[in-house]
C-alpha atoms as a PDB file:
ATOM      1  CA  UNK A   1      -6.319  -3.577  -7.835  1.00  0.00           C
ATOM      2  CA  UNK A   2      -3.629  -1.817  -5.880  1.00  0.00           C
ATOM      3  CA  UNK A   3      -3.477   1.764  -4.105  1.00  0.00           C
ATOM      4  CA  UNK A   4      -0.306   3.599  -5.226  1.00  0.00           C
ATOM      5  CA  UNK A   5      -1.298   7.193  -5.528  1.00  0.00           C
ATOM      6  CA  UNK A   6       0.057   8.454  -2.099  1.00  0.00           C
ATOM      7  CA  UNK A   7       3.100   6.644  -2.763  1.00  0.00           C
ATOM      8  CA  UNK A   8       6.239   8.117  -3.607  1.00  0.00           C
ATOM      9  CA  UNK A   9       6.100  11.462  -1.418  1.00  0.00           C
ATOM     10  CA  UNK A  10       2.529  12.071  -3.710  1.00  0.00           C
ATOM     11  CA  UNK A  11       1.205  15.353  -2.316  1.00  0.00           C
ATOM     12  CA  UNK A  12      -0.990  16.172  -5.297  1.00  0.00           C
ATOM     13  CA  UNK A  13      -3.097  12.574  -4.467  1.00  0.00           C
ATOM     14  CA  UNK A  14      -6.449  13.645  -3.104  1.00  0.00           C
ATOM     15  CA  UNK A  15      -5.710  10.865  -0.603  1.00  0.00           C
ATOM     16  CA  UNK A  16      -3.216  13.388   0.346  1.00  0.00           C
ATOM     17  CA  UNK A  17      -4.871  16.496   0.602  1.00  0.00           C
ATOM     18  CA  UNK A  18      -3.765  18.696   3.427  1.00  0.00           C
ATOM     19  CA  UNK A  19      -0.924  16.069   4.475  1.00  0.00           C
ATOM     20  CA  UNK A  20       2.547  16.015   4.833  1.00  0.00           C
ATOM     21  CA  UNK A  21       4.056  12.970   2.970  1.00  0.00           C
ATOM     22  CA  UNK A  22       7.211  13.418   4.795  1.00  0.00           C
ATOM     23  CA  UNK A  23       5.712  13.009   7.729  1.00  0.00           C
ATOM     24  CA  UNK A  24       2.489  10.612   7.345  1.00  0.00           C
ATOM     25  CA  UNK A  25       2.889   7.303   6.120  1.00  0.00           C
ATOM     26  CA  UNK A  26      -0.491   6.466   5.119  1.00  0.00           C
ATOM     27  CA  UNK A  27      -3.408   8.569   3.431  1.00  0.00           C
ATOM     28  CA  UNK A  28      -6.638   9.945   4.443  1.00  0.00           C
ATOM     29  CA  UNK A  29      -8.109   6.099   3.322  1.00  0.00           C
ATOM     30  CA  UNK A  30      -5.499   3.897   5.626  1.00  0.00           C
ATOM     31  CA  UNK A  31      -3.217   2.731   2.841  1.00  0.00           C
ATOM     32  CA  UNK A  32      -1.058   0.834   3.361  1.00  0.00           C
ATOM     33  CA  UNK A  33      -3.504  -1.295   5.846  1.00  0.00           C
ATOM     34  CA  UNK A  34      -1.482  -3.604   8.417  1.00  0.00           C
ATOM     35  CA  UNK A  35      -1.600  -7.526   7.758  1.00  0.00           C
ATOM     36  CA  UNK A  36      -4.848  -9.261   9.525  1.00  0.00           C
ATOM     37  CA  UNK A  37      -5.618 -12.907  10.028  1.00  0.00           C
ATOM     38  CA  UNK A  38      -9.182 -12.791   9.703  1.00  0.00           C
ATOM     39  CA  UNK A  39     -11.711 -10.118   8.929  1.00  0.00           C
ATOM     40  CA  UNK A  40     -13.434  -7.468  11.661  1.00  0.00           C
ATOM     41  CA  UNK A  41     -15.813  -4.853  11.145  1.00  0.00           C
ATOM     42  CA  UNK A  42     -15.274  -2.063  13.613  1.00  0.00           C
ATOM     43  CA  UNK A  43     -17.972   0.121  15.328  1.00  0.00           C
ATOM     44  CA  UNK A  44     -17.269   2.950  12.727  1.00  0.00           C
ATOM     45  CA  UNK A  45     -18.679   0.477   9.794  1.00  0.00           C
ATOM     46  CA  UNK A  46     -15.547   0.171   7.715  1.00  0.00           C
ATOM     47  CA  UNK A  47     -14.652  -3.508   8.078  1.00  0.00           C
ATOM     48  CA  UNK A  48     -10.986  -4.427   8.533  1.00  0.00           C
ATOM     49  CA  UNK A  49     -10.221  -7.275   5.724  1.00  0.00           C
ATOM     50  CA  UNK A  50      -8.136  -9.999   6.136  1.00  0.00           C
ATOM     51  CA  UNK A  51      -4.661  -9.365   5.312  1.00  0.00           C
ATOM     52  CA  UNK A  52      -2.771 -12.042   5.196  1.00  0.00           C
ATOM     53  CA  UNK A  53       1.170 -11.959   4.768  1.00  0.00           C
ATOM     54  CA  UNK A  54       2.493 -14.719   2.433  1.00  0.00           C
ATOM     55  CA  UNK A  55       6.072 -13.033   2.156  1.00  0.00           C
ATOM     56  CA  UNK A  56       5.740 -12.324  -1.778  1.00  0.00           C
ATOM     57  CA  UNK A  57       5.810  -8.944  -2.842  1.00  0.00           C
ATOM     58  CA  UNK A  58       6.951  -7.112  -5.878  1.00  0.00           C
ATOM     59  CA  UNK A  59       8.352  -3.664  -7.093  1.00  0.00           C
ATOM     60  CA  UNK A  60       6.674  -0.997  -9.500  1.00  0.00           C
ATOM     61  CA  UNK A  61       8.026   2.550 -10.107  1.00  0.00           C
ATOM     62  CA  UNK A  62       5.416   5.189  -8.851  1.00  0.00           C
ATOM     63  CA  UNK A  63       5.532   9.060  -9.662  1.00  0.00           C
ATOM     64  CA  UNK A  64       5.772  11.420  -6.799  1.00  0.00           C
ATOM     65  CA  UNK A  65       6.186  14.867  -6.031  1.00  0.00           C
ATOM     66  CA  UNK A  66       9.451  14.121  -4.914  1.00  0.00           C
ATOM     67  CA  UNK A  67      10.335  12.408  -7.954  1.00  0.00           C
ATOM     68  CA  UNK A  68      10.065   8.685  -9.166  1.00  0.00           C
ATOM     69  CA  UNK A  69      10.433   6.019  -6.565  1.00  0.00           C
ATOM     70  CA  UNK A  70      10.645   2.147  -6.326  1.00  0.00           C
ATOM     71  CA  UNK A  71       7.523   1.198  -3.988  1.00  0.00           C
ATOM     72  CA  UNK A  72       6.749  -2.445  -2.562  1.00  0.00           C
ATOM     73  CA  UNK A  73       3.584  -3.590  -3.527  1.00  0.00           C
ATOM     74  CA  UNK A  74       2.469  -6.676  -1.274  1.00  0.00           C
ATOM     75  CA  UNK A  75      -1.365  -7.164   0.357  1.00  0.00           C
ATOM     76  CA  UNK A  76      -1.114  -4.090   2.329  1.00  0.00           C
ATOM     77  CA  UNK A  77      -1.939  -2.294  -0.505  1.00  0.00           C
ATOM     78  CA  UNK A  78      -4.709  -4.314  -2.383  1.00  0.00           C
ATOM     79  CA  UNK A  79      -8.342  -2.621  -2.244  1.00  0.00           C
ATOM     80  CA  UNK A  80     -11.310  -4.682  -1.910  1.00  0.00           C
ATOM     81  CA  UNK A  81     -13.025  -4.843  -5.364  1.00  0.00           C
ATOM     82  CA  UNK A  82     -15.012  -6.800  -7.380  1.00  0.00           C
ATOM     83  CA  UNK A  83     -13.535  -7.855 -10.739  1.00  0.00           C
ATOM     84  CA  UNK A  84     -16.657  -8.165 -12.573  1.00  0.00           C
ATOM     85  CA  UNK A  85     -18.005  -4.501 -11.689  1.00  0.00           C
ATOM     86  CA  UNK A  86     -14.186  -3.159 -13.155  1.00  0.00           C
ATOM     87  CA  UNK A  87     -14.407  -4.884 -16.310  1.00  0.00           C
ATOM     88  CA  UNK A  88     -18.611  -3.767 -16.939  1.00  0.00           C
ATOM     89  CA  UNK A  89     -18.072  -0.290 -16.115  1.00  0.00           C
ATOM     90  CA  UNK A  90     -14.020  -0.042 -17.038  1.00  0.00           C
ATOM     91  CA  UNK A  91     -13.486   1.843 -14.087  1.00  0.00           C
ATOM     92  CA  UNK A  92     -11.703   1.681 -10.769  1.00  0.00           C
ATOM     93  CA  UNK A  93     -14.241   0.759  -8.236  1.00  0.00           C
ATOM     94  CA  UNK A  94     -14.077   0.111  -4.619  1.00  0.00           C
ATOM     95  CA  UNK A  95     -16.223  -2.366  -2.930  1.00  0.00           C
ATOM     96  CA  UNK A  96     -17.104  -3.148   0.342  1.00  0.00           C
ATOM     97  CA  UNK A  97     -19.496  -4.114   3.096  1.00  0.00           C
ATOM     98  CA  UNK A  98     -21.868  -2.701   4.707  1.00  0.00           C
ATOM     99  CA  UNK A  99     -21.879  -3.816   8.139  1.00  0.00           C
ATOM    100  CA  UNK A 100     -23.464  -1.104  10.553  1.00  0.00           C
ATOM    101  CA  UNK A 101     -26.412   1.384  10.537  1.00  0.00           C
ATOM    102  CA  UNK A 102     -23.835   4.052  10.184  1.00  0.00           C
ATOM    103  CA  UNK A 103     -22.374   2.851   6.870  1.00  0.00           C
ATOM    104  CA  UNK A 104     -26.644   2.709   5.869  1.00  0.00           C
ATOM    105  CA  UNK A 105     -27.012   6.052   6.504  1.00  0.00           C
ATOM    106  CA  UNK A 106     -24.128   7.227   3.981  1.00  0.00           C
ATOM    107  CA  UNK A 107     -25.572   5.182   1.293  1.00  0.00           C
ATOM    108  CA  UNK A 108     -29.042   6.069   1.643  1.00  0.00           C
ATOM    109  CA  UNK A 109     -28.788   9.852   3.273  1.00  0.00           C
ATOM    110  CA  UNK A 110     -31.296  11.031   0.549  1.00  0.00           C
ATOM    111  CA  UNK A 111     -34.541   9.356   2.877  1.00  0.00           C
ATOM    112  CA  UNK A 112     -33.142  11.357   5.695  1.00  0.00           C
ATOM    113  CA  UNK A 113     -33.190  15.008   3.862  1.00  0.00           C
ATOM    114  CA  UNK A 114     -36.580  17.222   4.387  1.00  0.00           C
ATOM    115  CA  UNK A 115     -39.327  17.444   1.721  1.00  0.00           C
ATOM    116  CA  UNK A 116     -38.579  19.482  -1.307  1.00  0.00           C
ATOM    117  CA  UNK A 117     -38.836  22.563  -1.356  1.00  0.00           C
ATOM    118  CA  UNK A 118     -39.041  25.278  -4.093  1.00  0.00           C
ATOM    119  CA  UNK A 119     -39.229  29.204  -4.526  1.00  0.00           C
ATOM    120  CA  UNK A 120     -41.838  30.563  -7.202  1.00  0.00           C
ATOM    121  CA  UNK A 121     -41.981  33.645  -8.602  1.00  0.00           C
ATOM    122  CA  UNK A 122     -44.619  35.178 -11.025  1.00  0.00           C
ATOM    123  CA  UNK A 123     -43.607  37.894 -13.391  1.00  0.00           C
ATOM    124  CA  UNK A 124     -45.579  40.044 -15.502  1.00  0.00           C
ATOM    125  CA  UNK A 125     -44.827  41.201 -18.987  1.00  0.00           C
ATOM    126  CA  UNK A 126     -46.778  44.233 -17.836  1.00  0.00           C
ATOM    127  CA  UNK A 127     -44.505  45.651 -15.024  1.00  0.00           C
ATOM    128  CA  UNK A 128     -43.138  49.103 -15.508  1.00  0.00           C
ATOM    129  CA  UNK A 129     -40.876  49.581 -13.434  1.00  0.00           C
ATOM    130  CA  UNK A 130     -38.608  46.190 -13.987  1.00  0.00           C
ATOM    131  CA  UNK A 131     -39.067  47.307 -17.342  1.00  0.00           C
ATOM    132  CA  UNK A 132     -37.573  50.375 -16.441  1.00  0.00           C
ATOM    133  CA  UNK A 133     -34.734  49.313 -15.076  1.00  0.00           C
ATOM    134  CA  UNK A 134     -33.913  46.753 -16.848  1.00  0.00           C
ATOM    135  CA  UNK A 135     -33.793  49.155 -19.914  1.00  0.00           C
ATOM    136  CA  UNK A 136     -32.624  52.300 -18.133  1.00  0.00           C
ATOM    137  CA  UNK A 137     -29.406  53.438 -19.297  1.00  0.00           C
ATOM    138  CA  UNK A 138     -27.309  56.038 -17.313  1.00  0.00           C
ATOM    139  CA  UNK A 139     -25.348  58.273 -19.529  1.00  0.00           C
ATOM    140  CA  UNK A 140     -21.755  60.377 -18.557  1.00  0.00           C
ATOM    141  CA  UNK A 141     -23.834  63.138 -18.118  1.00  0.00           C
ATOM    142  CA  UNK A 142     -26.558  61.962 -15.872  1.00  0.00           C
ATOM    143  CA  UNK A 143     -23.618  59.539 -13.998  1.00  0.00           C
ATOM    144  CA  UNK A 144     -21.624  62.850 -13.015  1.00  0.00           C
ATOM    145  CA  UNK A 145     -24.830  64.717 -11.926  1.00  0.00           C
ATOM    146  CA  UNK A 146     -25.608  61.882  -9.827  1.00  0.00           C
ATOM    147  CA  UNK A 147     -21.904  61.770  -8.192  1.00  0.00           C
ATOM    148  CA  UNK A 148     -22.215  65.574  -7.672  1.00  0.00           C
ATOM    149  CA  UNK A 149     -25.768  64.844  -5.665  1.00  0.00           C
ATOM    150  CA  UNK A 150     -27.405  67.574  -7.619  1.00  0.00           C
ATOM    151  CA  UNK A 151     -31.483  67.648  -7.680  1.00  0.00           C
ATOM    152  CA  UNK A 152     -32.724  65.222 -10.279  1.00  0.00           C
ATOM    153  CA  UNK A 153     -36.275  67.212 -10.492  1.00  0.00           C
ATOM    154  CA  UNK A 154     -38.198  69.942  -9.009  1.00  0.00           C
ATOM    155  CA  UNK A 155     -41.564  68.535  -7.106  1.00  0.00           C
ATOM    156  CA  UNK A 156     -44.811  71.229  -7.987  1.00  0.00           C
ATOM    157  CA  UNK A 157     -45.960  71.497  -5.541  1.00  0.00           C
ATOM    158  CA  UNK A 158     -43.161  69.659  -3.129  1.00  0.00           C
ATOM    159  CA  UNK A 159     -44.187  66.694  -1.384  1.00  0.00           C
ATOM    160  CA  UNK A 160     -42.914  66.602   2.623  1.00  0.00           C
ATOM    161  CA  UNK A 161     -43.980  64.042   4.688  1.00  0.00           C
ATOM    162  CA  UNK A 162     -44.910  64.242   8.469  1.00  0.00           C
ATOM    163  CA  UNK A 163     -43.522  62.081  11.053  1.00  0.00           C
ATOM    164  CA  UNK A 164     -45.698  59.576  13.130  1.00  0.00           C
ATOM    165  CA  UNK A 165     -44.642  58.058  16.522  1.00  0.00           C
ATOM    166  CA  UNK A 166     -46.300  57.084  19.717  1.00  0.00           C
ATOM    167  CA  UNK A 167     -44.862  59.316  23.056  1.00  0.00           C
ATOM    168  CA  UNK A 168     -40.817  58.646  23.502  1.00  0.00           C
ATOM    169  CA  UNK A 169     -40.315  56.589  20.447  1.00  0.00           C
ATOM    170  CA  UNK A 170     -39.000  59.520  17.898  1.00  0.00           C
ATOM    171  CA  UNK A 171     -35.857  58.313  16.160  1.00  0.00           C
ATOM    172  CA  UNK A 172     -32.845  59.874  17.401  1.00  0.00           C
ATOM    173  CA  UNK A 173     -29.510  59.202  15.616  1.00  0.00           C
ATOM    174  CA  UNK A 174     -26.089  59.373  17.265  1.00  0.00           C
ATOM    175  CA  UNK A 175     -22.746  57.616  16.873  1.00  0.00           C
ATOM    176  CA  UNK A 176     -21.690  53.920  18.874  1.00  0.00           C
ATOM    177  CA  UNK A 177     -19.114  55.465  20.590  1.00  0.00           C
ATOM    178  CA  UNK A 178     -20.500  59.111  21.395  1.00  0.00           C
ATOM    179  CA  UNK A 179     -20.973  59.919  25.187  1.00  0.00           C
ATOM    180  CA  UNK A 180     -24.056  59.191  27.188  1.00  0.00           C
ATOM    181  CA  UNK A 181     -25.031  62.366  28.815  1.00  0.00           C
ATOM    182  CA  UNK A 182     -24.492  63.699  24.924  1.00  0.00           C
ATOM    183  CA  UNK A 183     -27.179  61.283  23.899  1.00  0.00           C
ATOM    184  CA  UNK A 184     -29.179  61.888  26.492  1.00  0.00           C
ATOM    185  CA  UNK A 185     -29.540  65.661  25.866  1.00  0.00           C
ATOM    186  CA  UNK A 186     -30.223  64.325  22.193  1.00  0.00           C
ATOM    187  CA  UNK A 187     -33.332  62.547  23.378  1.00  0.00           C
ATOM    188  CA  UNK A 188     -34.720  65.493  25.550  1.00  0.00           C
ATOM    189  CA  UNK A 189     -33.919  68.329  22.711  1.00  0.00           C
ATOM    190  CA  UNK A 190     -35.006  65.737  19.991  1.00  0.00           C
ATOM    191  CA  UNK A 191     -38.003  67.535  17.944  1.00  0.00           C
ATOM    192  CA  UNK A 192     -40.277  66.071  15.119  1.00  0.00           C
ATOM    193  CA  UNK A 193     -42.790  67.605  12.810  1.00  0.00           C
ATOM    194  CA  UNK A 194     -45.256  65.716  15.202  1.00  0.00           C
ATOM    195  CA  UNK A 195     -43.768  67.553  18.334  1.00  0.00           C
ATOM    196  CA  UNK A 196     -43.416  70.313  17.010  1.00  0.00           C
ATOM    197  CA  UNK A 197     -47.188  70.714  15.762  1.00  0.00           C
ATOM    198  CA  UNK A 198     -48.046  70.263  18.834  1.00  0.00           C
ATOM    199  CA  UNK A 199     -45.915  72.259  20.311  1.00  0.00           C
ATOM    200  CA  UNK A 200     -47.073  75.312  18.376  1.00  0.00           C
ATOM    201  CA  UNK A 201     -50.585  74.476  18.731  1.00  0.00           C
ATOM    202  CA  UNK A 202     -50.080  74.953  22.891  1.00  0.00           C
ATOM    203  CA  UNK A 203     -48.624  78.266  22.102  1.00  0.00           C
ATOM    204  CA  UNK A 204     -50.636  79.922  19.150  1.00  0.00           C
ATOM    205  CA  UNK A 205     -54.222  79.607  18.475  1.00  0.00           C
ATOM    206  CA  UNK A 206     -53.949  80.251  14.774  1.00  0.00           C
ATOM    207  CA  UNK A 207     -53.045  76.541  14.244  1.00  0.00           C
ATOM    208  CA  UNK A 208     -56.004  75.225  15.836  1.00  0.00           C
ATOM    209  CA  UNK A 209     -58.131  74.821  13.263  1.00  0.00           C
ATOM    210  CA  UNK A 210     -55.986  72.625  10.529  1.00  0.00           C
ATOM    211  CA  UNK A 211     -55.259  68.737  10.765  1.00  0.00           C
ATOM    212  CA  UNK A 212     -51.872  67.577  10.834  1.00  0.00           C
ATOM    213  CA  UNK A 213     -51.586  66.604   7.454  1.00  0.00           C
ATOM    214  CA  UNK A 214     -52.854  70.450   6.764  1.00  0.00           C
ATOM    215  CA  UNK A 215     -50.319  71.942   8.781  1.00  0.00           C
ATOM    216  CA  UNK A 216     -47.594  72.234   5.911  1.00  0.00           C
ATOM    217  CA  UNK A 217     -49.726  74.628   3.395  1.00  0.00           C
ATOM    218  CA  UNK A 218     -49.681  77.075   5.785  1.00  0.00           C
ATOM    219  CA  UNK A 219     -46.632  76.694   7.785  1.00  0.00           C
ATOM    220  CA  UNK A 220     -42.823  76.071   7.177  1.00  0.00           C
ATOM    221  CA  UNK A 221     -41.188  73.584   9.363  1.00  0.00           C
ATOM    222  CA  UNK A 222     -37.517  74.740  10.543  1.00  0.00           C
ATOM    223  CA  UNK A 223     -35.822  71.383  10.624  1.00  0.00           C
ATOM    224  CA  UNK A 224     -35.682  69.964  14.374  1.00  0.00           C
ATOM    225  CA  UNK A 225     -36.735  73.135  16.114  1.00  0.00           C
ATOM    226  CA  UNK A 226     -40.246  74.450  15.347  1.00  0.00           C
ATOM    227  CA  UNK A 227     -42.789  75.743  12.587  1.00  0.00           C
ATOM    228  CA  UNK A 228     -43.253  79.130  11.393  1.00  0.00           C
ATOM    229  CA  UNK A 229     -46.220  80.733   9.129  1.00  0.00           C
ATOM    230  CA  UNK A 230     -45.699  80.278   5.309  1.00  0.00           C
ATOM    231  CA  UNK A 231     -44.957  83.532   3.360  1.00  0.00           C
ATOM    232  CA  UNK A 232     -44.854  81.715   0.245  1.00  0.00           C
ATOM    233  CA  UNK A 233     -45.205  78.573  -2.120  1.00  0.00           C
ATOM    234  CA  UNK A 234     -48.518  75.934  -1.418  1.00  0.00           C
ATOM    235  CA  UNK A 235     -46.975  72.427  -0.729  1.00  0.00           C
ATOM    236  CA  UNK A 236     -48.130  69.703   0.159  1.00  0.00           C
ATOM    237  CA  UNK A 237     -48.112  67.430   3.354  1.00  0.00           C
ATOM    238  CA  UNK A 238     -48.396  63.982   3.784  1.00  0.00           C
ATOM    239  CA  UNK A 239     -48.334  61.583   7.047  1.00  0.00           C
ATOM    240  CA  UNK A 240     -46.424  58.282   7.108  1.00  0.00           C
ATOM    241  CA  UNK A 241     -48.696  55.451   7.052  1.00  0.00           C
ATOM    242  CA  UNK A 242     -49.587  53.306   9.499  1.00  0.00           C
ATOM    243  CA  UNK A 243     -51.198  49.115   9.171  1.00  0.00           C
ATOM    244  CA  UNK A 244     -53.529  48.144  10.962  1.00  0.00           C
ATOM    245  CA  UNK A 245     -51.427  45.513  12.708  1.00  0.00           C
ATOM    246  CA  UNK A 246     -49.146  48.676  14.253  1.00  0.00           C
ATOM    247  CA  UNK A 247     -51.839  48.436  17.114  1.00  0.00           C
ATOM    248  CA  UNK A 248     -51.832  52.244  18.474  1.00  0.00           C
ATOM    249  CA  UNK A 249     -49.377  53.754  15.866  1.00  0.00           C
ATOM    250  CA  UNK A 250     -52.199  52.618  13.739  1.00  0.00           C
ATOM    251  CA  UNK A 251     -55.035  54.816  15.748  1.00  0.00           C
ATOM    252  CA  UNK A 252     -52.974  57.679  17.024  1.00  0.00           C
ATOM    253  CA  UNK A 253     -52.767  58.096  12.394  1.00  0.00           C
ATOM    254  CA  UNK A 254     -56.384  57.957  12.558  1.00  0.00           C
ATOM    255  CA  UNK A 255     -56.870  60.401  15.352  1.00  0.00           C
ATOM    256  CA  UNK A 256     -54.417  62.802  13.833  1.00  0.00           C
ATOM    257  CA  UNK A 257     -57.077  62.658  10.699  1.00  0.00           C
ATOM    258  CA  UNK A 258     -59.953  64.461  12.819  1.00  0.00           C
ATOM    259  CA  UNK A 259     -58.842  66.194  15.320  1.00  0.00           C
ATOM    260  CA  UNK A 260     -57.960  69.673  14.390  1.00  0.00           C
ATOM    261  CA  UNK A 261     -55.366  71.637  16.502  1.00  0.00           C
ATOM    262  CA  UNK A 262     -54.330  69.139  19.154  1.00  0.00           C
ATOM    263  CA  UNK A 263     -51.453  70.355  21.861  1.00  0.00           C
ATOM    264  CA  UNK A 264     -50.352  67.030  23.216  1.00  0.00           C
ATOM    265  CA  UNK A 265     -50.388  63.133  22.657  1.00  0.00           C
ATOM    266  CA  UNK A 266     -53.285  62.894  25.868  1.00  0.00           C
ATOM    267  CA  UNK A 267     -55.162  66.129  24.053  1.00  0.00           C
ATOM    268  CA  UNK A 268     -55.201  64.293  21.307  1.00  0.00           C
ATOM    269  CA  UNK A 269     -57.699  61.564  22.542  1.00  0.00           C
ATOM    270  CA  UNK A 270     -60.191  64.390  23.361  1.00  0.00           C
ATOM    271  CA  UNK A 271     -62.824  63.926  20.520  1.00  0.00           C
END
């Protein structure tokens, strides 16, 4: 058995992949190998056969890229196989010897892998909303009321929800590139529905006696500057949650539960 593919200026040979044939006179595998008197095996675990040169050779025509050429076929080009495993299997097999722990390894990578592992995932015939989505269908109608941003649906009463945050850590948005004394004044003007409450609170008495969550049925928050009484409309206000594991996030929600009217994050702790 006899390597030939590369030959003949053969760019499409897989041997040849990425390589110049103009240029490189042997292929990613080493063809043609260079005449040896006796066999070595390398520290890289491919052993070097024994090559020897008898002077016979012979002449085959091999399709290239560049056309059909005459190409020399002599033991530079014979692969190691075995002749029995080519006629079982009818196949072009390569066979050689193992000879290091690095040749090992490639053959038996698989006891080197980690355990198995899989990802399981338990779905119910009873879930509404996959149901829903799976068989929601979005019309021309609803698609173009959707691009235009309009209101979907009215909320009676409307739902608002109330910010929670420890001192100094209120979200404050700004651009990566936008100036620093810009962002600065950004963080000292920066008002929530949290600072605000108890901003008012400090200044009117009339807010004393509801609980934060309260606050919205009878007062109308003007977005990032303060809250004003409610003329009209009842809705209703509802504070972000808050685990357990969020440490004092967690109690300052709990606080803001039963404490009615507080001015300030210390006032606050005043039970």
């Amino acid at each position: 058995m006899v390597h030939t593919q590369y030959a003949g200026g053969n760019g499409d040979a897989l041997c040849m992949k990425d390589v110049d044939p103009a240029v490189v006179t042997t292929c990613h595998k080493g063809y043609p190998h260079d005449f040896l008197e006796k066999t070595s095996i390398p520290e890289n675990g491919y052993p070097l056969y024994q090559r020897r040169n008898p002077g016979r050779s012979f002449t085959i025509p091999v399709c290239g890229t560049v056309g059909t050429v005459e190409v020399k076929i002599d033991n530079r080009r014979v692969i190691p196989y075995s002749p029995y495993l080519s006629l079982r299997y009818n196949a072009h097999i390569n066979v050689e010897v193992c000879g290091s722990v690095q040749a090992v390894k490639y053959i038996h990578k698989c006891i080197y892998k980690d355990g198995d592992r899989a990802t399981v995932r338990v779905d119910s015939e009873q879930d509404e909303i996959k149901r829903y989505v799976h068989g929601h269908y979005i019309g021309p109608t609803e698609a173009v009321w959707r691009l235009f941003e309009f209101s979907m649906h009215d909320e009676q009463p409307p739902v608002t929800h109330r910010a929670l945050h420890l001192p100094d850590q209120q979200a404050v948005y700004f651009t990566e590139h936008e100036d620093i004394d810009l962002i600065r004044e950004q963080i000292e003007g920066s008002m929530t529905t949290l600072m605000a409450f108890f901003a008012y609170n400090e200044q009117n008495e009339d807010g004393r006696i509801f609980l934060y969550h309260e606050f919205r049925e009878y007062f109308v928050y003007v977005h990032k500057v303060e809250w004003k009484k409610r003329q009209r409309g009842t809705p209703v206000g509802r504070m972000y949650s808050a685990s357990l594991f969020m440490g004092e996030r967690y109690y300052l929600h709990l606080l803001l539960t039963v404490v009615r009217g507080p001015t300030s994050f210390q006032n606050l702790r005043c039970v």
